[in-house]
Protein backbone atom coordinates (compact mmCIF):
# COMPACT_ATOMS: atom_id res chain seq x y z
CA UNK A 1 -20.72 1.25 25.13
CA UNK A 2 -20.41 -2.39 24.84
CA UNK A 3 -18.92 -4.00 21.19
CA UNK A 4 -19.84 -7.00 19.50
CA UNK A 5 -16.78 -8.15 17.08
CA UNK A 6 -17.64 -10.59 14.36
CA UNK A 7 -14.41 -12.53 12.95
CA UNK A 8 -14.12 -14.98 10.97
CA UNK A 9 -10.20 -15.87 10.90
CA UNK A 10 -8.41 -18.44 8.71
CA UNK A 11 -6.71 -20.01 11.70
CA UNK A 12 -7.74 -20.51 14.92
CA UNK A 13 -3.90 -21.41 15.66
CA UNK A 14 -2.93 -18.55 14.60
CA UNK A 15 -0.94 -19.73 11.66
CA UNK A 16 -2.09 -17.08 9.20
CA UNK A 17 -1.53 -13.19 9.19
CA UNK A 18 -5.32 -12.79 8.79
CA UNK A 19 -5.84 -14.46 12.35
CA UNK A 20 -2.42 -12.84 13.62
CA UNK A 21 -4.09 -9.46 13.08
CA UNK A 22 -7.73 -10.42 14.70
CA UNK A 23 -6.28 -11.97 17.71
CA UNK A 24 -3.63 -9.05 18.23
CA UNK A 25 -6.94 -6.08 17.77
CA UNK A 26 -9.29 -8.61 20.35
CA UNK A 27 -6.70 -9.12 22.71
CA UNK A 28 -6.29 -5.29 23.63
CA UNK A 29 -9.79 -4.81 22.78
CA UNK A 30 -10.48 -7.04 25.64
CA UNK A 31 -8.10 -4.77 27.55
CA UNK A 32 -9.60 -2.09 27.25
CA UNK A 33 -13.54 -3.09 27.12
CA UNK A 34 -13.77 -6.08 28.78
CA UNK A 35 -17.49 -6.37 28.20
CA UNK A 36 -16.66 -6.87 24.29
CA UNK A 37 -18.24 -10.12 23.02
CA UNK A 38 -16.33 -11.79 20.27
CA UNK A 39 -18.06 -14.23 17.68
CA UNK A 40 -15.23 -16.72 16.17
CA UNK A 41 -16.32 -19.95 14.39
CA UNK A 42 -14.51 -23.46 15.73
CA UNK A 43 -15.11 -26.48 13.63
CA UNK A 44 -15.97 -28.89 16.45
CA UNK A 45 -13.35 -28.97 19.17
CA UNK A 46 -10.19 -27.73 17.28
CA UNK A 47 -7.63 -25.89 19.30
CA UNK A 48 -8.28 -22.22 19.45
CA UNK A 49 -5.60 -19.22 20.66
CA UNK A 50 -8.91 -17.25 20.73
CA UNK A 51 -10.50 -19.10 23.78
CA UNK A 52 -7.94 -17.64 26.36
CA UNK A 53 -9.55 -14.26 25.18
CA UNK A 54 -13.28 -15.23 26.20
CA UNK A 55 -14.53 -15.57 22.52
CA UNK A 56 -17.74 -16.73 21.85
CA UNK A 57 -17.18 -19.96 19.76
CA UNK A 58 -20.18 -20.97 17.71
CA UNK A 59 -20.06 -24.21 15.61
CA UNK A 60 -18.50 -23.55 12.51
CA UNK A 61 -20.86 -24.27 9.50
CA UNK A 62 -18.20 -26.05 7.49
CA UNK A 63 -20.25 -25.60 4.15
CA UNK A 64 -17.06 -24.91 2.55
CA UNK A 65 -15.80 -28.51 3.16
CA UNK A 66 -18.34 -29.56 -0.10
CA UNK A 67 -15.70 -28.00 -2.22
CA UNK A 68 -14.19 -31.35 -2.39
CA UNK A 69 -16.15 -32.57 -3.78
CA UNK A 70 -17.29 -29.91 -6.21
CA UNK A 71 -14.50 -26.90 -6.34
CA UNK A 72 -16.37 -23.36 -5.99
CA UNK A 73 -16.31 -20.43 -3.62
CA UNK A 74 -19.14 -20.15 -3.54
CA UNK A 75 -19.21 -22.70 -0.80
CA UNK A 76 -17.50 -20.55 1.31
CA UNK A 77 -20.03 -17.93 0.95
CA UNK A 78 -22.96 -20.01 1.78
CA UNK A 79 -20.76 -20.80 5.06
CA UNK A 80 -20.12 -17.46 6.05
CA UNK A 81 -23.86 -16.22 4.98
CA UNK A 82 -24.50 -18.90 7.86
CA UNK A 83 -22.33 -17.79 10.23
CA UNK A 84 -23.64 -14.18 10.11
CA UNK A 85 -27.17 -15.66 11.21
CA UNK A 86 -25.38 -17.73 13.89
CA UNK A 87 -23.67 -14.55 15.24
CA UNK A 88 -27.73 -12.40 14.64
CA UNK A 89 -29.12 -14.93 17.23
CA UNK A 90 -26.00 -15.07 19.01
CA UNK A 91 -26.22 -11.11 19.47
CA UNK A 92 -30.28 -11.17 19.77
CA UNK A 93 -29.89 -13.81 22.97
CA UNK A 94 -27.13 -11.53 24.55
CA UNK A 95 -30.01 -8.46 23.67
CA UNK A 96 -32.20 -10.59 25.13
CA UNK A 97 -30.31 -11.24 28.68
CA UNK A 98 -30.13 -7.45 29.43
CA UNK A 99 -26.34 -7.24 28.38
CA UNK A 100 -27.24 -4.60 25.92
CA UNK A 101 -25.00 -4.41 22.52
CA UNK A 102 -24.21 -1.05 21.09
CA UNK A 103 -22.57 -1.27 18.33
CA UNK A 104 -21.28 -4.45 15.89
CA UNK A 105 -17.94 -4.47 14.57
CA UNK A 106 -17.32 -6.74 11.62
CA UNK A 107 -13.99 -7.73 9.45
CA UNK A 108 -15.25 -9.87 6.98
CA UNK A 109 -16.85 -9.09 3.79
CA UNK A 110 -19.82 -11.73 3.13
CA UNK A 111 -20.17 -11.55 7.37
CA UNK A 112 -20.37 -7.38 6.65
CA UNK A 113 -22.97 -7.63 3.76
CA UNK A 114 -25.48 -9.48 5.65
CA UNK A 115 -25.04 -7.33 8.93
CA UNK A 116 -25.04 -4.26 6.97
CA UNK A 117 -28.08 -5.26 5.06
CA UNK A 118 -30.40 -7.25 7.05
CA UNK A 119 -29.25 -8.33 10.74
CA UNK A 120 -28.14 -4.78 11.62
CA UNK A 121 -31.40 -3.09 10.71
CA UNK A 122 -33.58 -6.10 11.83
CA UNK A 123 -31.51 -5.97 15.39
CA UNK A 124 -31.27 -1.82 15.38
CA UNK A 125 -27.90 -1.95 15.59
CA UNK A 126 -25.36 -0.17 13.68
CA UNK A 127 -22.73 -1.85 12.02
CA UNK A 128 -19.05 -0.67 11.50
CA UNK A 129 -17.46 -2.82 8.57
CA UNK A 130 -13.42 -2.95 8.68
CA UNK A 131 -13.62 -3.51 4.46
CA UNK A 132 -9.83 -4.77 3.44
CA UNK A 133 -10.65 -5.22 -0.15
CA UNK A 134 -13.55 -5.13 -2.55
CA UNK A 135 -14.63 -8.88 -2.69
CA UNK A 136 -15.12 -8.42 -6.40
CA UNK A 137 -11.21 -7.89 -6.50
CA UNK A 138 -10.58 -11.37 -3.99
CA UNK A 139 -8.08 -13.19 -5.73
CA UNK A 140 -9.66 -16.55 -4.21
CA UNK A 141 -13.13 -14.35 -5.19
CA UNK A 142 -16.16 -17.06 -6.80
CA UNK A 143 -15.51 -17.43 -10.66
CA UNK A 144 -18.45 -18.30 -12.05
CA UNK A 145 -19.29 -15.72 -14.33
CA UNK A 146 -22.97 -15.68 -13.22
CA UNK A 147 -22.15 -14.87 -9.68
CA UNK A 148 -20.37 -11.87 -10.36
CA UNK A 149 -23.33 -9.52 -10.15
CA UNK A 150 -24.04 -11.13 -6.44
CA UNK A 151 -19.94 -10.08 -5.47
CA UNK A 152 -21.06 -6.35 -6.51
CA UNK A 153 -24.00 -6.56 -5.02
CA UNK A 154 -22.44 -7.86 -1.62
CA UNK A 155 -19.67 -5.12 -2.55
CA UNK A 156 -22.18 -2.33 -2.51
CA UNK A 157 -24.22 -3.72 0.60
CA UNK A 158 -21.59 -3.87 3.00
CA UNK A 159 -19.63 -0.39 2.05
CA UNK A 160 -22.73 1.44 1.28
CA UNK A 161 -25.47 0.39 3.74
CA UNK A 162 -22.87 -0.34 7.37
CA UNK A 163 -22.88 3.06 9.59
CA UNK A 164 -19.14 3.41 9.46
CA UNK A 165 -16.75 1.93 7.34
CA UNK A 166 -13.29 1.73 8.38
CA UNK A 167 -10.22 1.37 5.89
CA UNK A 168 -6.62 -0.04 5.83
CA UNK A 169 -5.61 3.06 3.48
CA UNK A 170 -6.74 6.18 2.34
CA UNK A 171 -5.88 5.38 -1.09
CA UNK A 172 -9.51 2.91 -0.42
CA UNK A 173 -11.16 5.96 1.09
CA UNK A 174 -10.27 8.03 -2.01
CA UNK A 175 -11.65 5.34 -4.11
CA UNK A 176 -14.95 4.91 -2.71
CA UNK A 177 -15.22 8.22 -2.74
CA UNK A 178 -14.82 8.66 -6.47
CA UNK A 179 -17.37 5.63 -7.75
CA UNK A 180 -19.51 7.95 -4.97
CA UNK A 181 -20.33 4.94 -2.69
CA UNK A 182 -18.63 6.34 1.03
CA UNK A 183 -18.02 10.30 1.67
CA UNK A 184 -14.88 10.64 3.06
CA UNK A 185 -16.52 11.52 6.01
CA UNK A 186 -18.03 8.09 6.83
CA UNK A 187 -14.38 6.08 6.66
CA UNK A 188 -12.18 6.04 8.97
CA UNK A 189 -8.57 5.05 8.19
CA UNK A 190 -7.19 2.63 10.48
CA UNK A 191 -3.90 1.03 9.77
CA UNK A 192 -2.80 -2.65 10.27
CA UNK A 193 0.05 -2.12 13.32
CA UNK A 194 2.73 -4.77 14.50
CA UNK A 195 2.32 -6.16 18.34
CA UNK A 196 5.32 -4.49 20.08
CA UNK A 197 4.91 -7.55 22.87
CA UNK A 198 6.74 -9.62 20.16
CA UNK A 199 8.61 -7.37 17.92
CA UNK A 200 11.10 -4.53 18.58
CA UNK A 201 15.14 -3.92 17.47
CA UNK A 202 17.51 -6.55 17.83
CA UNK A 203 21.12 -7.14 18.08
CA UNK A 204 22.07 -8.25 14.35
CA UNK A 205 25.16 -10.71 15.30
CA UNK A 206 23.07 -12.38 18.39
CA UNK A 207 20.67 -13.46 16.36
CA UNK A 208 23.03 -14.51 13.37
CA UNK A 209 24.64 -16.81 15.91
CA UNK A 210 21.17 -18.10 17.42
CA UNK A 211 20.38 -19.18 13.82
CA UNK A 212 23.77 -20.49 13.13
CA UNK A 213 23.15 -18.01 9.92
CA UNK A 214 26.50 -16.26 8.08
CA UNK A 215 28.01 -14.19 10.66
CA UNK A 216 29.59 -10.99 7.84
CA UNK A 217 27.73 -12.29 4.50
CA UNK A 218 24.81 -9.68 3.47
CA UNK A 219 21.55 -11.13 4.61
CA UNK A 220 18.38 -10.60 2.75
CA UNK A 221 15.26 -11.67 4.44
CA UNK A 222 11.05 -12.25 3.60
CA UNK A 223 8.98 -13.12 6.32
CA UNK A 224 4.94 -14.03 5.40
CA UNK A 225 2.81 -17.17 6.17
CA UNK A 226 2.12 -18.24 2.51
CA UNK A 227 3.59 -17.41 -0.55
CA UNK A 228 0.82 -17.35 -2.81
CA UNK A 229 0.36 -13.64 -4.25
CA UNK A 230 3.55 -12.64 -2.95
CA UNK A 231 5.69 -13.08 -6.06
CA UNK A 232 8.60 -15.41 -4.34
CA UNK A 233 9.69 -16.54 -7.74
CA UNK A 234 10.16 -12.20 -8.70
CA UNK A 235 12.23 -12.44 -5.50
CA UNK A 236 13.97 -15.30 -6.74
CA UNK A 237 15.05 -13.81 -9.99
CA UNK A 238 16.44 -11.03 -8.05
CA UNK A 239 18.45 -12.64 -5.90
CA UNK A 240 20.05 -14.19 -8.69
CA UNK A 241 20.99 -10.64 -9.90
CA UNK A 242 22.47 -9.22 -6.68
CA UNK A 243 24.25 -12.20 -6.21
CA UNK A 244 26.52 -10.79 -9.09
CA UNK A 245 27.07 -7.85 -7.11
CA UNK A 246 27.29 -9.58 -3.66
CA UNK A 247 28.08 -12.83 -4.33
CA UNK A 248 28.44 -14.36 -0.84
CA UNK A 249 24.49 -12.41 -0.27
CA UNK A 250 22.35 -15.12 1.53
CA UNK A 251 18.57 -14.98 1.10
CA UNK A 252 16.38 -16.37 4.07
CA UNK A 253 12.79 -17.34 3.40
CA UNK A 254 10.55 -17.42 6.29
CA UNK A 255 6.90 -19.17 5.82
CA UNK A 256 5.80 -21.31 3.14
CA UNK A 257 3.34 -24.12 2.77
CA UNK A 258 5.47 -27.09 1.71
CA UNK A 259 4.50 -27.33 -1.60
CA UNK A 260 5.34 -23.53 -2.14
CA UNK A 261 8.74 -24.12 -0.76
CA UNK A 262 9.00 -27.05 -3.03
CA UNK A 263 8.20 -24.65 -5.84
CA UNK A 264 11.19 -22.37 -4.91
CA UNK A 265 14.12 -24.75 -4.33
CA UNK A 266 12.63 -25.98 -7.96
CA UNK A 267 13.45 -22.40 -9.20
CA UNK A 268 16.39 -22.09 -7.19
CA UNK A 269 18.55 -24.49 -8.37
CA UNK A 270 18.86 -23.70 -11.72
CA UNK A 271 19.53 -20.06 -10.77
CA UNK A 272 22.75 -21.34 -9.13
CA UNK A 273 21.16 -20.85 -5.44
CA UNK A 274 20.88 -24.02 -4.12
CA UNK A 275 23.02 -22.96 -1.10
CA UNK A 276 22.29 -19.51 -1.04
CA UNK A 277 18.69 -19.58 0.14
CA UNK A 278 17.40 -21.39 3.39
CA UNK A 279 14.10 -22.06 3.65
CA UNK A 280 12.55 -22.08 7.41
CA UNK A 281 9.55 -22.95 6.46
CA UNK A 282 5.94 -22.11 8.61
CA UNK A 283 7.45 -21.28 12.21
CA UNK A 284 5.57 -19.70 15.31
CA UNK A 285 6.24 -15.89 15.91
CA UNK A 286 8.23 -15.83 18.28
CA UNK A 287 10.80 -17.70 16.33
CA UNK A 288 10.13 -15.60 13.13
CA UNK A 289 11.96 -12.19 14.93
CA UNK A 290 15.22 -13.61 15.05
CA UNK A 291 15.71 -13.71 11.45
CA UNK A 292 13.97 -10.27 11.60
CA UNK A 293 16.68 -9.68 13.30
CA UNK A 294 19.60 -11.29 11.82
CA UNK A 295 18.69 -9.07 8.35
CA UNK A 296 20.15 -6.40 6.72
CA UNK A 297 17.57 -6.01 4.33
CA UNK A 298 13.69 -7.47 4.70
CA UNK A 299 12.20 -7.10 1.03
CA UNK A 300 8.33 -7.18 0.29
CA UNK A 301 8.49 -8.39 -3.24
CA UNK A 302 4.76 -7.98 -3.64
CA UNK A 303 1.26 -7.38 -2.00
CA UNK A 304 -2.04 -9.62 -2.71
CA UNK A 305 -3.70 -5.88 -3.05
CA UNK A 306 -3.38 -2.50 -4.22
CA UNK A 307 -5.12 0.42 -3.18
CA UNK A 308 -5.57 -1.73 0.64
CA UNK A 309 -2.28 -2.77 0.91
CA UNK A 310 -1.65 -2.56 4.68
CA UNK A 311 0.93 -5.78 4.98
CA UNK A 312 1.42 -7.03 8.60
CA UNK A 313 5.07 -7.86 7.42
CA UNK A 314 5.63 -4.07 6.69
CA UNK A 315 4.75 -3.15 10.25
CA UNK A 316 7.02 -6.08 11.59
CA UNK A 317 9.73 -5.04 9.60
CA UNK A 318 9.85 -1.42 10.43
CA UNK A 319 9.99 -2.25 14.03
CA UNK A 320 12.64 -4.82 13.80
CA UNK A 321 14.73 -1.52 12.48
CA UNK A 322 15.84 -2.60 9.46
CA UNK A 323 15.88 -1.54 5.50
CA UNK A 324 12.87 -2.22 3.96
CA UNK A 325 12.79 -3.01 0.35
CA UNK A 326 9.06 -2.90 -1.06
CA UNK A 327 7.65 -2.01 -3.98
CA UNK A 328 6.18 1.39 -5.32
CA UNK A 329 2.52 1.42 -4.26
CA UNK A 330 0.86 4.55 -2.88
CA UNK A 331 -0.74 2.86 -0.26
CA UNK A 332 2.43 1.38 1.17
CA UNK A 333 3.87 4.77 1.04
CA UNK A 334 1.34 6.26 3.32
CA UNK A 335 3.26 3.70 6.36
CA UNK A 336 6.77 4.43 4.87
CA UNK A 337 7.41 7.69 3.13
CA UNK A 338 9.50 6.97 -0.85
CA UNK A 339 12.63 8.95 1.02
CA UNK A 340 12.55 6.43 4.01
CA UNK A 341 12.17 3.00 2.02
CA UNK A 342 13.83 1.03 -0.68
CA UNK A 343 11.13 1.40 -3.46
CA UNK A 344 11.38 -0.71 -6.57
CA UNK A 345 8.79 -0.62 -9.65
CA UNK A 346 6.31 -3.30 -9.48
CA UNK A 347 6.74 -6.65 -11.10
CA UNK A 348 10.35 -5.95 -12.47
CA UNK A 349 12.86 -8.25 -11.22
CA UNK A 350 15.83 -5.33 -12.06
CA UNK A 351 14.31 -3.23 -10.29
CA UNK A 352 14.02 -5.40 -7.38
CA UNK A 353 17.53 -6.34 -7.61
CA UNK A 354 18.76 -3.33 -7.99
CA UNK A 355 16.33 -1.73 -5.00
CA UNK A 356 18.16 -4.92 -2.78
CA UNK A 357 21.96 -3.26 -3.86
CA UNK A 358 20.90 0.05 -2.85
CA UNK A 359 19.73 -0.99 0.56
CA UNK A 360 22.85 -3.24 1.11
CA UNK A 361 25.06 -1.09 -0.17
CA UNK A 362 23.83 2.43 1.24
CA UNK A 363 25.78 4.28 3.77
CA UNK A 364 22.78 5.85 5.33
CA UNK A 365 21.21 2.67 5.38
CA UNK A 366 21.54 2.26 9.59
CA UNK A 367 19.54 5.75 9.85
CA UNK A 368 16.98 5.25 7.24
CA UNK A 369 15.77 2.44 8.78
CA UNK A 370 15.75 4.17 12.31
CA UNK A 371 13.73 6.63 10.63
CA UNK A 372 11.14 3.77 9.60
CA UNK A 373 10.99 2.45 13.38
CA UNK A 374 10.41 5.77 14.39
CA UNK A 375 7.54 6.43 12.10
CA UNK A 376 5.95 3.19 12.91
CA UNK A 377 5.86 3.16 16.72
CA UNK A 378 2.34 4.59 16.79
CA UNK A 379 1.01 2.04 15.20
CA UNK A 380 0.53 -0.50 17.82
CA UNK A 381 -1.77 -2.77 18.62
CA UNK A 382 -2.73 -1.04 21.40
CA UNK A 383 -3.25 1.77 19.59
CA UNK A 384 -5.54 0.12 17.30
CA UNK A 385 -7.49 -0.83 19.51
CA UNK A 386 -8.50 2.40 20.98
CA UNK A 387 -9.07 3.56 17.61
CA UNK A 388 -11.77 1.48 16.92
CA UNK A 389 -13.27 1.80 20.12
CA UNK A 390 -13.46 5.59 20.06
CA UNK A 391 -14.91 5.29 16.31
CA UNK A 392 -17.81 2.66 18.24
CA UNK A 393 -18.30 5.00 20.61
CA UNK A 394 -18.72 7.73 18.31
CA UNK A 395 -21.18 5.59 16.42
CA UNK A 396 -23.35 4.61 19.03
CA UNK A 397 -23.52 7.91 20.19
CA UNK A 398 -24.41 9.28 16.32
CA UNK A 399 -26.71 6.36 15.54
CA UNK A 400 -28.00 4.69 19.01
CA UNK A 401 -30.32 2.47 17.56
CA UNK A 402 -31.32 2.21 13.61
CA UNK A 403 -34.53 1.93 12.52
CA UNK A 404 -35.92 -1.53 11.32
């Protein structure tokens, strides 16, 4: 069974978690089926971490550049429509050489409507969509009010009409199932996972001292790429709190375009935090799992979705061994169970404060989070991967080829 796996990640760099999670599932894909042919975009010659894996690069179609000059989405989906007829001719020459495909795996929504809809069934290939949100729900989603009915319509195509469908959560799976557009049956839940070549415990002080970071003072920590969605500013509010309860606390925030950091210190300082909170800014990995690390707490003040929350930082946090503070959304609890994690109610910045005390101040604190690293060993990379190729292989074996 040979895979084709159509991407279409936010940084070729790998300065995003969207591209941290595609390159992480290709690289052991590519362990494990070397024969897989991955279709990336590259705008012109721009550094990619993907070549070292033997992607396919085809030219980026950088429609989405025009919004410059007039600011709409719907840019982006004309690029992306594109690029899915790039990747059809890039898959129909492969077809075309002998080096059959069996079975095309894609992980991005506009990419997954087309394939689902027109180049699967024109190419008799199935398609296997990994959906991580309805687009209609994108928070960066087109706005215009008469392009809404096209975002269901894409919506529908690429859940209802790809072979397999396979979900972050089965709080998704549930949902499909009750609007009656997936059976159960037909969606496979596959977690996001952490990449345990980068991530594992840590000695606590060692990396205190690495950071030149408060060596006794109670360390909270967030980790993400951006801020936007995240609720930084709920964080920030909280902090302020606990800091009445632990006043020599320290909050470290890892990530952050500069203008978002901007933002914060602009919130910080009249919360009385101006040297409380130390900002790292956008860092490479392997420089983010110190402070992973150096934490006694790592907080997830919010998710950019609901029923698909499947946050890379949860993963990386629970494998770091350390409290987690997050707050109460089914779909997170299906990774971390409510007795396990530090749950807070959603949007309240009590709650979140008061969520960050218990962690600090619990004595059961060290084997709680234990528990949590436990729990989320399976769900490697590795592991993953040979998820999604037994669900291909299972596919191709069901479907073969689909009828025009």
């Amino acid at each position: 069974m040979r895979l084709a796996y159509i991407a279409y990640p936010t940084s070729l760099t790998l300065r995003s978690a969207n591209a941290l999670q595609t390159h992480a599932t290709l690289r052991e894909l590519r362990r494990r089926a070397p024969d897989t042919l991955a279709i990336i975009p590259r705008w012109l010659r721009e550094p990619s971490r993907f070549a070292a894996l033997g992607a396919l690069h085809l030219p980026r179609p950088a429609v989405g550049k025009l919004s410059r000059l007039y600011r709409s989405t719907l840019w982006y989906y004309a690029e992306r429509s594109i690029f899915a007829a790039m990747a059809a001719l890039a898959v129909a020459y492969e077809q075309a050489r002998g080096r059959t495909i069996h079975v095309v795996y894609v992980r991005e929504a506009i990419c997954a409507g087309w394939w689902a809809a027109v180049w699967g069934p024109l190419l008799r290939l199935p398609v296997i969509f990994e959906a991580h949100d309805l687009e209609s729900w994108n928070p960066s989603r087109a706005r215009e009010r008469w392009a809404q009915p096209l975002l269901h319509l894409l919506d529908r195509a690429a859940i209802t009409r790809s072979q397999a469908l396979v979900s972050l959560t089965a709080d998704f799976r549930r949902l499909l199932a009750q609007i009656g557009w997936r059976d159960p049956s037909e969606v496979a839940v596959i977690a996001d996972a952490y990449d345990d070549q980068q991530i594992g415990p840590g000695d606590r002080s060692s990396a205190r001292q690495q950071l030149q970071l408060p060596g006794t003072a109670p360390l909270v920590v967030y980790s993400g790429m951006t801020f936007a969605y995240r609720r930084l500013d709920l964080l920030l509010q909280a902090f302020a709190t606990l800091r009445t309860r632990f006043p020599t606390a320290q909050l470290a925030l890892v990530g952050g375009r500069p203008a978002e950091i901007a933002q914060l210190r602009a919130q910080a300082e009249p919360l009385g935090l101006a040297g409380a909170v130390t900002y790292a800014g956008q860092i490479a990995q392997q420089q983010i799992v110190p402070y992973l690390h150096a934490a006694d707490v790592l907080v997830i003040p919010d998710t950019v979705t609901d029923i698909t929350a499947s946050p890379l930082k949860l993963f990386e946090y629970l494998a770091a061994g350390r409290a987690v503070v997050l707050p109460d959304i089914p779909a997170l609890a299906e990774v971390l169970p409510q007795a396990v994690g530090y749950y807070f109610r959603r949007g309240n910045a009590d709650a979140l404060a008061n969520a960050l005390a218990d962690a600090l101040a619990d004595p059961a604190g060290p084997q709680r989070a234990e528990q949590g690293r436990v729990l989320v060993a399976p769900h490697t990379y590795a592991a993953r991967a040979e998820r999604i190729l037994a669900l291909a292989e299972a596919v191709a074996r069901k479907y073969g080829s689909i009828a025009p």
